[in-house]
Protein backbone atom coordinates (compact mmCIF):
# COMPACT_ATOMS: atom_id res chain seq x y z
CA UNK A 1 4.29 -1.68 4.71
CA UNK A 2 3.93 1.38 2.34
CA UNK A 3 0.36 0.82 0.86
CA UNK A 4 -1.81 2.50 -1.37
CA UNK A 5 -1.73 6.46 0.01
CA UNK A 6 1.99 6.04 1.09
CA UNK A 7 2.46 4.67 -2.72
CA UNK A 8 0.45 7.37 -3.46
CA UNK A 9 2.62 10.15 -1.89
CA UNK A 10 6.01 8.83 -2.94
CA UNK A 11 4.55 8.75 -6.46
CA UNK A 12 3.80 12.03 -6.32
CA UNK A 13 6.74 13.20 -5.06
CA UNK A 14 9.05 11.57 -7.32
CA UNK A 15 7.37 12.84 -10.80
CA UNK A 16 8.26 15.87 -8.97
CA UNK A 17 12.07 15.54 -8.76
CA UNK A 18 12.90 12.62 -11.06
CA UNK A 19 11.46 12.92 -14.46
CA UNK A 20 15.03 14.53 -16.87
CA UNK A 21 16.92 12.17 -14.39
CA UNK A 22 19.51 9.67 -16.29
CA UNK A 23 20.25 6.37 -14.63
CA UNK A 24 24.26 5.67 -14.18
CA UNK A 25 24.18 2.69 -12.41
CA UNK A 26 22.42 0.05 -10.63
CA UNK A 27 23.40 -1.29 -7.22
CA UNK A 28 21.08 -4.75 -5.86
CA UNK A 29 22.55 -5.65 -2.51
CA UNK A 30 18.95 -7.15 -1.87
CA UNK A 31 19.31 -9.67 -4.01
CA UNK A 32 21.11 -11.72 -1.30
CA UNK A 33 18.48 -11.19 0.96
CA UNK A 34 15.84 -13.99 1.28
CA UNK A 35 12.08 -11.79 0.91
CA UNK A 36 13.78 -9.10 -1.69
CA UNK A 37 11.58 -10.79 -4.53
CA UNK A 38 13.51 -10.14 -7.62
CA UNK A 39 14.24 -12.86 -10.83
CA UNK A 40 16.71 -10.34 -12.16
CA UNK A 41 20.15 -10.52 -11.18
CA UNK A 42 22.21 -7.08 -11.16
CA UNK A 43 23.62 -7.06 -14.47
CA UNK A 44 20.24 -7.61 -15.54
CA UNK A 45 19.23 -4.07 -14.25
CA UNK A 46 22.17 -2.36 -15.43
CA UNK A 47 21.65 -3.66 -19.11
CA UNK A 48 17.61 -2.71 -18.89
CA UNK A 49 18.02 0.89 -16.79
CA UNK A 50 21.32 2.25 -17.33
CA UNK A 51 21.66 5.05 -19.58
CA UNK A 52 17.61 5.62 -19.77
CA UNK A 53 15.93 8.87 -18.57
CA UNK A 54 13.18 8.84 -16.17
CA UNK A 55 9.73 9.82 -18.09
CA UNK A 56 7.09 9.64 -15.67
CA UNK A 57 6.18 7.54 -12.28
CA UNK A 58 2.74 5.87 -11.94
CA UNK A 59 1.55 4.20 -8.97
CA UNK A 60 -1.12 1.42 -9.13
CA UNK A 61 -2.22 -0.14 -5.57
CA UNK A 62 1.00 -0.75 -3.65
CA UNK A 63 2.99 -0.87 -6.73
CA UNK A 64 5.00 1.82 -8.23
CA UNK A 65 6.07 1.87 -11.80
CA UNK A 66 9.11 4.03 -12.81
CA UNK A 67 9.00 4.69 -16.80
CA UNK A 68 11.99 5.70 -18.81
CA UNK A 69 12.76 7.00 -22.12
CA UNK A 70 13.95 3.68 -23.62
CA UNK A 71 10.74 1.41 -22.58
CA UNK A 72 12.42 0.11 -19.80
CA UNK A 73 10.38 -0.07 -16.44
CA UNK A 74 11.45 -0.39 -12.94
CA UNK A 75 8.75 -2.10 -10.93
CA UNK A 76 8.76 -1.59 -6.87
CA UNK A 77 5.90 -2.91 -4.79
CA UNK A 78 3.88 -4.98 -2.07
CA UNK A 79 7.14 -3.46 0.21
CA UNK A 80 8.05 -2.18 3.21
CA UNK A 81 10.95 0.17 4.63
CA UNK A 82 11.87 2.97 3.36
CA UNK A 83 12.18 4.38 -0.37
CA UNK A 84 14.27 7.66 -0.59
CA UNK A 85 15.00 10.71 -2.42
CA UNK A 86 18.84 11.70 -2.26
CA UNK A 87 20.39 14.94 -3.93
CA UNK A 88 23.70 13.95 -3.11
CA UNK A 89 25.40 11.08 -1.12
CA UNK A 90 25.53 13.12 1.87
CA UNK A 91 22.30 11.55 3.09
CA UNK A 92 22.94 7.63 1.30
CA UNK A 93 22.10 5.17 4.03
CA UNK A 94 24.98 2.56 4.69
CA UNK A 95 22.61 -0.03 4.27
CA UNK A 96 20.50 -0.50 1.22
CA UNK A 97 18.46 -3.18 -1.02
CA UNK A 98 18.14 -1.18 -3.63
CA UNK A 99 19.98 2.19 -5.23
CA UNK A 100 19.63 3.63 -8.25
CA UNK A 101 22.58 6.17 -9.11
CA UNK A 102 21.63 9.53 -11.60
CA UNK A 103 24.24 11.26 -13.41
CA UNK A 104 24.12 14.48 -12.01
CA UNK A 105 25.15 12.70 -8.69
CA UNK A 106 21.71 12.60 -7.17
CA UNK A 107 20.05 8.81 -6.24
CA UNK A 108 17.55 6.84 -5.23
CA UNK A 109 17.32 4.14 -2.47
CA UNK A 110 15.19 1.51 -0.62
CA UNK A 111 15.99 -0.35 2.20
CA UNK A 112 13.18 -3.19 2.50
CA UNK A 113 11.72 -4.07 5.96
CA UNK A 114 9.75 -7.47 5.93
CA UNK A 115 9.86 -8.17 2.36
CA UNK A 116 10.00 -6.58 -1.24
CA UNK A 117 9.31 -7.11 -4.87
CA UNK A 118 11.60 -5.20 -7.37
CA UNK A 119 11.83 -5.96 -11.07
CA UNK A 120 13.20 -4.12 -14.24
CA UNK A 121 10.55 -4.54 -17.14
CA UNK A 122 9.64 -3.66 -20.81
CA UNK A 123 7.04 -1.12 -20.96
CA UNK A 124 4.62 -3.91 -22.24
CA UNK A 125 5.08 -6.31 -19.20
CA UNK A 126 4.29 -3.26 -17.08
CA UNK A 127 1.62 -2.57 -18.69
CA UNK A 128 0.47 -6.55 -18.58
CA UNK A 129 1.38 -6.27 -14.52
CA UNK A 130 -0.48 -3.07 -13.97
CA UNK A 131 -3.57 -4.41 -15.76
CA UNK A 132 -3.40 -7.77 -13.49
CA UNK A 133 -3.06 -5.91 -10.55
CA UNK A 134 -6.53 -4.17 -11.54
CA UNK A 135 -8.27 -7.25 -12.38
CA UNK A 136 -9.91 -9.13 -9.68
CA UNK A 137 -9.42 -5.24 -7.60
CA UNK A 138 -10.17 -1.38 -8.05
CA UNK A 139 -8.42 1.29 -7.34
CA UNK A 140 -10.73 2.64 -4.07
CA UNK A 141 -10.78 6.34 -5.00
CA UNK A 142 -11.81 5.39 -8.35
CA UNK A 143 -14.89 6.85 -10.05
CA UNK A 144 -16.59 3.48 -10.33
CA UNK A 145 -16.49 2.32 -6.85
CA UNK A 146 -19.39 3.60 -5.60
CA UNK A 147 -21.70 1.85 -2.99
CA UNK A 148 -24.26 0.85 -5.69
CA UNK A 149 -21.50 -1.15 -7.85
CA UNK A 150 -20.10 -2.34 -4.44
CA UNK A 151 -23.37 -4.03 -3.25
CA UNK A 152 -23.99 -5.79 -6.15
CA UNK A 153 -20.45 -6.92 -7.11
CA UNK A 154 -20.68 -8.04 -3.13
CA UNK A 155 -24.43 -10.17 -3.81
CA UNK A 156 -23.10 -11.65 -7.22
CA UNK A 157 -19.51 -12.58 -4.63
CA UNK A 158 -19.67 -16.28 -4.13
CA UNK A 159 -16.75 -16.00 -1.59
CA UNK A 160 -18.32 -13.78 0.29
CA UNK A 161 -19.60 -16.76 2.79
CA UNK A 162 -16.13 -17.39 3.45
CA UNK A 163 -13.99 -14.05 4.15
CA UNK A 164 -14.13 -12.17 6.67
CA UNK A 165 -14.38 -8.16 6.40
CA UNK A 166 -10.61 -8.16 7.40
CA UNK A 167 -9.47 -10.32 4.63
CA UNK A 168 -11.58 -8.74 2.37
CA UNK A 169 -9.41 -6.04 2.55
CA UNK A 170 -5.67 -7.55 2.79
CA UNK A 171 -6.66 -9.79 0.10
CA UNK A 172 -7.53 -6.90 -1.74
CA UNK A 173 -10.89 -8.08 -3.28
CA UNK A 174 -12.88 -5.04 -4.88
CA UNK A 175 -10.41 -2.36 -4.03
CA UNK A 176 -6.73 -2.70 -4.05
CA UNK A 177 -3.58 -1.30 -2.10
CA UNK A 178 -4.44 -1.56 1.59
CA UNK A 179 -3.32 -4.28 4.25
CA UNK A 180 -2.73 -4.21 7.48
CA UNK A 181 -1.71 -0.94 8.09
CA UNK A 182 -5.12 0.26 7.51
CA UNK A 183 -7.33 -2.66 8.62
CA UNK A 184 -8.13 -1.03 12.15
CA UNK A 185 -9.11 2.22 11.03
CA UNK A 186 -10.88 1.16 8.68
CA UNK A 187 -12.75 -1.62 10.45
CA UNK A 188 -13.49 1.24 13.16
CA UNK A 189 -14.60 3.59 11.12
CA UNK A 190 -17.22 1.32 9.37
CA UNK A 191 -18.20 0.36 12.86
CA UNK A 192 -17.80 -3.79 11.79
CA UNK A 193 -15.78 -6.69 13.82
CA UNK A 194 -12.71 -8.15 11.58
CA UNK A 195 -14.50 -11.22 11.91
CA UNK A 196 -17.39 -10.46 10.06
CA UNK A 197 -18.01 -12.73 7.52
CA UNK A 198 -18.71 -10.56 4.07
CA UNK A 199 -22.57 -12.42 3.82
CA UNK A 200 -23.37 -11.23 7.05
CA UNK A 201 -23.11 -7.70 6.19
CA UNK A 202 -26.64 -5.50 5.75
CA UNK A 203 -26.25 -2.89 2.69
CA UNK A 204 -26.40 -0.09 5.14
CA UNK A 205 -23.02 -1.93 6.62
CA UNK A 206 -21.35 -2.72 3.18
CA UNK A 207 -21.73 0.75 2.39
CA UNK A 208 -20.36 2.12 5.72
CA UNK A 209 -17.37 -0.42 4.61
CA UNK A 210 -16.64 0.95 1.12
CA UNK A 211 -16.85 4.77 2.52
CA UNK A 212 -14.74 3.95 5.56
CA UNK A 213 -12.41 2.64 3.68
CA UNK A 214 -12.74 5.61 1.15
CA UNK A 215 -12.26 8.08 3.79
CA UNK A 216 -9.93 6.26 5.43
CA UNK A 217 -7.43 6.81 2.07
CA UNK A 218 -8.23 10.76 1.48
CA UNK A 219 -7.19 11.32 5.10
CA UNK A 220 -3.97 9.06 4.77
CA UNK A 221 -3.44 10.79 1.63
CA UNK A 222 -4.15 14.40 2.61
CA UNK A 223 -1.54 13.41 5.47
CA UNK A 224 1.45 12.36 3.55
CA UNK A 225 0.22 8.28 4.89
CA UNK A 226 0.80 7.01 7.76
CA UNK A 227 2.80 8.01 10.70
CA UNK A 228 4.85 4.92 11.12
CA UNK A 229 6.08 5.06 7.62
CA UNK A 230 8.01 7.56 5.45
CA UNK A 231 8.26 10.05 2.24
CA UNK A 232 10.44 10.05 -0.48
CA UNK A 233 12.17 12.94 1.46
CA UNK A 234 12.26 11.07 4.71
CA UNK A 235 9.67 12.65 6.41
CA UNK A 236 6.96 10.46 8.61
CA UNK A 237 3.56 10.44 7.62
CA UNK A 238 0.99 12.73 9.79
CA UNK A 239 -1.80 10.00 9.76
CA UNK A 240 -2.54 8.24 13.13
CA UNK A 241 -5.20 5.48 13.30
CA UNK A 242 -7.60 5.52 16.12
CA UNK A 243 -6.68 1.96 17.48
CA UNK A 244 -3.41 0.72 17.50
CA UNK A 245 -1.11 -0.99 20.14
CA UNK A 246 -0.53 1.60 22.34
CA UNK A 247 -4.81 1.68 22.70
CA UNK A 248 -5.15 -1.39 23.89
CA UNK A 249 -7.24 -1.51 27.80
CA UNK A 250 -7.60 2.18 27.00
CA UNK A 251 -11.07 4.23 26.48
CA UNK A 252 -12.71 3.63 23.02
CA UNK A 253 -12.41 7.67 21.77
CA UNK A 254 -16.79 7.46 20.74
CA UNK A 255 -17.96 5.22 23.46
CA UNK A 256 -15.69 4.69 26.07
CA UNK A 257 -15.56 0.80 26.36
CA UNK A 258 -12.32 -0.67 26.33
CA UNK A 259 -10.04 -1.72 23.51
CA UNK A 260 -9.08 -4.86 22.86
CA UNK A 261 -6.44 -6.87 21.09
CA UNK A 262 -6.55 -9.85 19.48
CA UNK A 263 -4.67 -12.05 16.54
CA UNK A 264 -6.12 -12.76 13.06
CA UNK A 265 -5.46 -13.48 9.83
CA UNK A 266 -1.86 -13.37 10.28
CA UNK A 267 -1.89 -10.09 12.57
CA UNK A 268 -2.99 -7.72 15.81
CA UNK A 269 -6.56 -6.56 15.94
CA UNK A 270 -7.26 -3.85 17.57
CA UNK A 271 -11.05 -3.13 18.18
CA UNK A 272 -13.92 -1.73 20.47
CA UNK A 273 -16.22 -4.41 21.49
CA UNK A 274 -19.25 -2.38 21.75
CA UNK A 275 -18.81 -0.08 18.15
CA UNK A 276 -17.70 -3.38 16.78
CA UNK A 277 -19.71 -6.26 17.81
CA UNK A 278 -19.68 -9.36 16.88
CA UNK A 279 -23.05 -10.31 15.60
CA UNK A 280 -24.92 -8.79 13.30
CA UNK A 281 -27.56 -6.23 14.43
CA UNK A 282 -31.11 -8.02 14.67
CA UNK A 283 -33.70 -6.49 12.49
């Protein structure tokens, strides 16, 4: 899935080539495809986009929204494939959800793995979607998460009995923009089992949470994200988590136990059993 730094990059890169950029036409294969998430049919699109100039791109957690001259929005988010960059045709995949045709011949495509959510929108229900995305969640690089607001938004949390430090994040509570792509790093990093439940964390632990998953992002983002996904030009990400499938009954890289694999909340965990126990530490 293309999460917060791959969102991130892609962002980036397309305020870099699109802004100027007038939209021709509108092709939505996707929407005969059963987790493309879309209310719009493809007339829709072409009456809302077509004709409009790209103004600016702005990402917001996992979502990216793509602002044109005319008010109209396109909306692309919680996704996963690939969402690319073309200067001519020459390089058009033969199979695509989503592509968005410029005049001067140049276009824009996504080809959805797992699922996608794709709307065209009037700057105001952007706006609206942007602000609901940032309601219950922060963005994590933002200047207000900082371990002090973290620890007592997590005190004041009365769900915290419940969740466990992996759903935490894939539910996005506090921060937003990461799932499962992320999970294991960050888990490792902050030293904590995905098990966890959120009560059961010490402040030194919650805070070893919020900057592991806080360093987790610069590095993805420094990197271009991660290495199974891709740019806007095609090009894989250069981050590589610690633990992932092919680590499993190998050497933990800071003790040396082995790593194991398991299934929760709806995926693989991978984890050292000694860096990440179980239990809470006994005081």
């Amino acid at each position: 899935m293309l999460e917060y730094p791959e969102i991130k990059t892609i962002a980036e890169q397309m305020n870099t080539v699109l802004p100027g950029k007038t939209i021709q036409q509108v092709d939505f294969p996707g929407l005969e495809r059963k987790f493309v998430f879309s209310n719009q049919a493809e007339e829709e699109f072409n009456q809302r986009l077509v004709g409009q100039t790209i103004v600016t791109i702005t990402p917001v957690g996992n979502h990216l929204f793509i602002a044109t001259s005319g008010g109209a929005v396109l909306n692309i988010g919680d996704t996963g494939g690939k969402l690319l960059y073309h200067a001519d045709q020459s390089s058009v995949p033969a199979r695509y959800d989503l592509k968005v045709s410029f005049s001067d011949g140049s276009s824009l495509t996504l080809s959805v793995q797992m699922w996608g959510f794709i709307a065209a929108v009037s700057a105001e229900e952007a706006a609206q979607h942007q602000a609901s995305i940032l309601e219950e969640a922060r963005d994590p690089l933002s200047e207000h998460v900082t371990p002090t607001a973290f620890l007592r938004w997590l005190q004041a949390w009365e769900e915290a009995p419940k969740i466990s430090a992996k759903k935490w994040i894939i539910s996005r509570k506090y921060v937003t923009g990461l799932g499962n792509g992320y999970v294991q790093e960050i888990m490792f990093r902050a030293g904590i089992h995905p098990r966890r439940k959120m009560n059961t964390l010490s402040d030194a632990e919650a805070t070893r949470l919020l900057t592991a998953v806080q360093s987790t992002v610069r590095d993805a983002l420094t990197n271009g994200g991660r290495n199974a996904e891709f740019d806007l030009f095609g090009n894989r990400g250069r981050f590589a988590t610690a633990l992932n499938k092919d680590t499993v009954n190998q050497p933990c890289p800071n003790c040396g136990s082995f790593i194991e694999k398991f299934s929760f909340e709806g995926g693989a965990c991978y984890i050292c059993p000694v860096c990440q126990p179980l239990e809470p530490a006994q005081h």
